[in-house]
PDB file of N, CA and C in Angstrom:
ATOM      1  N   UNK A   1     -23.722  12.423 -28.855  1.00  0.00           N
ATOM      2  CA  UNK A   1     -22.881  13.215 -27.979  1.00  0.00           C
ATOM      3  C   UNK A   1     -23.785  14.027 -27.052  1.00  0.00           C
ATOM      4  N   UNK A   2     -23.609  14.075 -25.698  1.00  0.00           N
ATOM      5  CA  UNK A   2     -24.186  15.012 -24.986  1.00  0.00           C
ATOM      6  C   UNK A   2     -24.254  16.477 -25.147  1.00  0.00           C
ATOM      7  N   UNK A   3     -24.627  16.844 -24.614  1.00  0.00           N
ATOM      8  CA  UNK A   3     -24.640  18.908 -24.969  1.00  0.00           C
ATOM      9  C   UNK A   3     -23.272  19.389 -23.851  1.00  0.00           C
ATOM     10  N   UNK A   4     -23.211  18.123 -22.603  1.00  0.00           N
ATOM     11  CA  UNK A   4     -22.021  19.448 -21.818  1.00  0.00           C
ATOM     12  C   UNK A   4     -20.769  18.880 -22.142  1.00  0.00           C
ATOM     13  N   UNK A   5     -20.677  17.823 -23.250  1.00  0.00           N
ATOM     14  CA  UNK A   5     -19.687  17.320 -23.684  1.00  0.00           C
ATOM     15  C   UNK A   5     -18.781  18.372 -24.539  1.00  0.00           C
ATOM     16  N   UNK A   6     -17.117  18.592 -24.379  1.00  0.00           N
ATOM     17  CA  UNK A   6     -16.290  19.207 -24.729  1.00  0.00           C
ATOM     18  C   UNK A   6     -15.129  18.787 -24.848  1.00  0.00           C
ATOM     19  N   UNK A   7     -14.411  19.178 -26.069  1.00  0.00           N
ATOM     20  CA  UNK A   7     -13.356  18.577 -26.821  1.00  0.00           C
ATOM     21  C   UNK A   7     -12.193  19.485 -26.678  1.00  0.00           C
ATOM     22  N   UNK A   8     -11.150  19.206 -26.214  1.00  0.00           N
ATOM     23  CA  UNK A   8      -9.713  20.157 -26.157  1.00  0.00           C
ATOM     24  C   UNK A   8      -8.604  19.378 -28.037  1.00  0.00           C
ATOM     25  N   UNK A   9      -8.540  20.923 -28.434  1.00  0.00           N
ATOM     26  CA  UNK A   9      -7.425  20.591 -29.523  1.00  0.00           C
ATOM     27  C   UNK A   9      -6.391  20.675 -29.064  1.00  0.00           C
ATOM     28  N   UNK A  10      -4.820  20.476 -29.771  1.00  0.00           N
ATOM     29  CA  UNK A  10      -3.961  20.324 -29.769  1.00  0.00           C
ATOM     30  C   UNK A  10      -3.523  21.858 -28.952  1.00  0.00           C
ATOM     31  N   UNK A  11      -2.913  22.408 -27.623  1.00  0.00           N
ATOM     32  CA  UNK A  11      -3.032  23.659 -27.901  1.00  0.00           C
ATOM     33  C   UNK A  11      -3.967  24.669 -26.740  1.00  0.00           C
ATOM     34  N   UNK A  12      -4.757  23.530 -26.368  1.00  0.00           N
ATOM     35  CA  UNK A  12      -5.724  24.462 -26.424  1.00  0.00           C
ATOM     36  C   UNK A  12      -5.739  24.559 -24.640  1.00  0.00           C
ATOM     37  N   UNK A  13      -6.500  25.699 -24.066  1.00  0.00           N
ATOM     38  CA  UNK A  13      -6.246  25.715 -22.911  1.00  0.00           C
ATOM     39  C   UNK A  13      -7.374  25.096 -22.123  1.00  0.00           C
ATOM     40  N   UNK A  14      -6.920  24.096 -20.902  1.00  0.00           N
ATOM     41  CA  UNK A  14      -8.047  23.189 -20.003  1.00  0.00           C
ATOM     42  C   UNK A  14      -8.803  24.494 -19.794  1.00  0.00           C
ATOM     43  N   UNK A  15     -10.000  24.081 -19.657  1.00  0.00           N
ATOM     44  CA  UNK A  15     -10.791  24.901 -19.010  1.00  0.00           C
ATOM     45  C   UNK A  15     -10.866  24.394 -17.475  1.00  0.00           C
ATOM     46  N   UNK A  16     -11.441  25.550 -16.407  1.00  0.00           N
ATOM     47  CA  UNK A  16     -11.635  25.429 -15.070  1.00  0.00           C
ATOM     48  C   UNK A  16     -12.529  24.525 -14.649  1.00  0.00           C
ATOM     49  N   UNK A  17     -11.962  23.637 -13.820  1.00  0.00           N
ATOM     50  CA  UNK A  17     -12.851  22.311 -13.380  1.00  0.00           C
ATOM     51  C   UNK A  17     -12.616  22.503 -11.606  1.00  0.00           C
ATOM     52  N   UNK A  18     -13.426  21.721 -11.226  1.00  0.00           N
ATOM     53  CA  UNK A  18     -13.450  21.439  -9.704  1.00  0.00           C
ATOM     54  C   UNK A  18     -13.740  20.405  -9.389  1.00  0.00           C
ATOM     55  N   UNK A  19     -12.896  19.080  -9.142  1.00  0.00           N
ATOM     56  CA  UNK A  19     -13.202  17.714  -9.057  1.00  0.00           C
ATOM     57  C   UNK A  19     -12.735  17.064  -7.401  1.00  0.00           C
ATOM     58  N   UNK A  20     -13.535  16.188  -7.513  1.00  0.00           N
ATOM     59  CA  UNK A  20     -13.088  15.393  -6.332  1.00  0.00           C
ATOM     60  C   UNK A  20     -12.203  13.930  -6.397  1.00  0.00           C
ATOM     61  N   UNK A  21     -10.693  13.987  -5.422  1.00  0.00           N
ATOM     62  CA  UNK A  21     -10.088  13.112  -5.733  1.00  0.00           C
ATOM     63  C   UNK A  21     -11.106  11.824  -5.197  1.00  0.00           C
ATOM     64  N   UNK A  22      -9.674  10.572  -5.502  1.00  0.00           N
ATOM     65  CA  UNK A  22     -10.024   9.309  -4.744  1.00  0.00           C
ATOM     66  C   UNK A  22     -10.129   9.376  -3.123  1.00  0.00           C
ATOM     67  N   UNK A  23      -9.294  10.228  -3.000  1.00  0.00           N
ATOM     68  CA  UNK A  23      -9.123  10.570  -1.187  1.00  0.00           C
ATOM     69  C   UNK A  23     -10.166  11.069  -0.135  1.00  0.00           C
ATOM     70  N   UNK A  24     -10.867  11.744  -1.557  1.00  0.00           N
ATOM     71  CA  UNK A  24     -12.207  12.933  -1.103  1.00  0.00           C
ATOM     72  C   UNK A  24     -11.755  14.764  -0.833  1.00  0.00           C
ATOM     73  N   UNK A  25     -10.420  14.398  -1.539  1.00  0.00           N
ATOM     74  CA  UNK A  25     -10.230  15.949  -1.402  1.00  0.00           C
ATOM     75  C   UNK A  25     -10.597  16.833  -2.866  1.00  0.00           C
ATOM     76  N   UNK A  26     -10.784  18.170  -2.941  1.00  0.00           N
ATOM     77  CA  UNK A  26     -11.337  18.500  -3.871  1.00  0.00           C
ATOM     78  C   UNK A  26     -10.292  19.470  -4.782  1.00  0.00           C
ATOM     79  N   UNK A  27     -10.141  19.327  -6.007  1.00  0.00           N
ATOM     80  CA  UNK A  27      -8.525  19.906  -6.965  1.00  0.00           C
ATOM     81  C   UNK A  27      -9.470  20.650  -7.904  1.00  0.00           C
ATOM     82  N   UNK A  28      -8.741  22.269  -7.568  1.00  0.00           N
ATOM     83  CA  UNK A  28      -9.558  23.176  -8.658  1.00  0.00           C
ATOM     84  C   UNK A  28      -8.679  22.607  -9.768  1.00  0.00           C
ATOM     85  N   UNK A  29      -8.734  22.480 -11.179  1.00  0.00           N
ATOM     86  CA  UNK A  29      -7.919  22.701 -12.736  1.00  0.00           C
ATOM     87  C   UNK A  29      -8.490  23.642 -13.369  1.00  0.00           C
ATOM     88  N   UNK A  30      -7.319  24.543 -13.819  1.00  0.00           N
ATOM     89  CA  UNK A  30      -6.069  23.759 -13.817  1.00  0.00           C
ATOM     90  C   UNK A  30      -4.838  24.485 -12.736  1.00  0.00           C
ATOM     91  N   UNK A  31      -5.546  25.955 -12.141  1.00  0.00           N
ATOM     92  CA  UNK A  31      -5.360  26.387 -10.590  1.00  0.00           C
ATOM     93  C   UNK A  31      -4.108  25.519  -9.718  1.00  0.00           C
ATOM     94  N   UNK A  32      -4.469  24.201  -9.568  1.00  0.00           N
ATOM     95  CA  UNK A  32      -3.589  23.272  -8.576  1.00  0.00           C
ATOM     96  C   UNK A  32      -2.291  22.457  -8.898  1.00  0.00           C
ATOM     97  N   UNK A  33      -2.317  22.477 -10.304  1.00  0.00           N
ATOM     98  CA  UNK A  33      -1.663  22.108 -11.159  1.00  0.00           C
ATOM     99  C   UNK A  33      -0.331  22.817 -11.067  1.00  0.00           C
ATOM    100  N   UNK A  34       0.807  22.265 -10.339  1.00  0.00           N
ATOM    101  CA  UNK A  34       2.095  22.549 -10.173  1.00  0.00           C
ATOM    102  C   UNK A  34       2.991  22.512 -11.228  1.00  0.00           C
ATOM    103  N   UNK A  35       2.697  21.756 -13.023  1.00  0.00           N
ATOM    104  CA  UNK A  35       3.668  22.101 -13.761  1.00  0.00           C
ATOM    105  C   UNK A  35       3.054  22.349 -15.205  1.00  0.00           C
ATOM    106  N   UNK A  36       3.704  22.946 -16.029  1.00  0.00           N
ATOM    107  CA  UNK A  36       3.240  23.377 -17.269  1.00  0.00           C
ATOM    108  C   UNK A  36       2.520  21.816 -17.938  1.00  0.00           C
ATOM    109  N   UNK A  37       3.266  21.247 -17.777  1.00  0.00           N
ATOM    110  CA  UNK A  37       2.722  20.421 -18.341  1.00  0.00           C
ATOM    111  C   UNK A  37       2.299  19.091 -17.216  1.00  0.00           C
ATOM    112  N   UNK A  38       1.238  18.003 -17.766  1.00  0.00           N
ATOM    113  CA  UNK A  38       0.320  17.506 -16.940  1.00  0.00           C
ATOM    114  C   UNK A  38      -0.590  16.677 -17.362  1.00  0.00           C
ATOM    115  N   UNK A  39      -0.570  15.555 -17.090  1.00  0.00           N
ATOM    116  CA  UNK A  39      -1.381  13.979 -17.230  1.00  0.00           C
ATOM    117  C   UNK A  39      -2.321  14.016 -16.089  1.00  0.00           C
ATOM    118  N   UNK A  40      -3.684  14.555 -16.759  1.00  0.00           N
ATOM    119  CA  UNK A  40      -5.346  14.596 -15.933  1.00  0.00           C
ATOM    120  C   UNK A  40      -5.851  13.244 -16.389  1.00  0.00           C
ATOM    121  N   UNK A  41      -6.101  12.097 -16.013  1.00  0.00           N
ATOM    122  CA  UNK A  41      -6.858  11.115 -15.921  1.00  0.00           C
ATOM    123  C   UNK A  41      -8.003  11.034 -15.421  1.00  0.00           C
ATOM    124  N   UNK A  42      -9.140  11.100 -16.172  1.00  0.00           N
ATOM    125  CA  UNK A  42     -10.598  11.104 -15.162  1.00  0.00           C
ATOM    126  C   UNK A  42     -11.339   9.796 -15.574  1.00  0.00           C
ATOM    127  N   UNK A  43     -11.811   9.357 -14.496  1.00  0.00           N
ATOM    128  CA  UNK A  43     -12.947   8.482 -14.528  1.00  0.00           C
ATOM    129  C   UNK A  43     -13.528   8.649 -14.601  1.00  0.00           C
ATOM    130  N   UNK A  44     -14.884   8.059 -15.234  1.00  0.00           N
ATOM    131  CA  UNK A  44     -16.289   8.131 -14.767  1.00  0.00           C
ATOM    132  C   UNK A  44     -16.797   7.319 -13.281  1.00  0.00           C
ATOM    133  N   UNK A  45     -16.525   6.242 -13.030  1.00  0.00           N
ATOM    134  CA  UNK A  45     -17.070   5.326 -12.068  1.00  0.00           C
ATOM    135  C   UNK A  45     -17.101   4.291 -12.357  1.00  0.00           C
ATOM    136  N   UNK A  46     -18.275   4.688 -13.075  1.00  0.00           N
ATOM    137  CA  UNK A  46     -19.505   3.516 -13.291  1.00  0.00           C
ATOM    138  C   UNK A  46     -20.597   4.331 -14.742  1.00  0.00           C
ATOM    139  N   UNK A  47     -21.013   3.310 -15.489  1.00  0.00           N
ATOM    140  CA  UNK A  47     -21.765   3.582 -16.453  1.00  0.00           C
ATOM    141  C   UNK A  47     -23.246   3.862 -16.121  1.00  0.00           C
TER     142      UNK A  47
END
């Protein structure tokens, strides 16, 4: 396992991220996030 690797429990609150979509626009989380609840899908890319 890596060191900046991090695990959410059941519960538990996202922590603050700043990612870039497919589009190239950039979505603070969980800040942008319009409903309590919410399906975050992330990719990596590429290995």
């Amino acid at each position: 396992m890596r060191a900046n690797s991090m695990f959410l429990d059941a519960g538990s609150l996202f922590p603050a991220l700043r990612v870039q979509t497919v589009g190239g626009a950039l979505l603070s989380l969980p800040v942008d996030l319009a409903h309590e609840w919410t399906v975050v899908l992330l990719n990596r890319g590429h290995w």
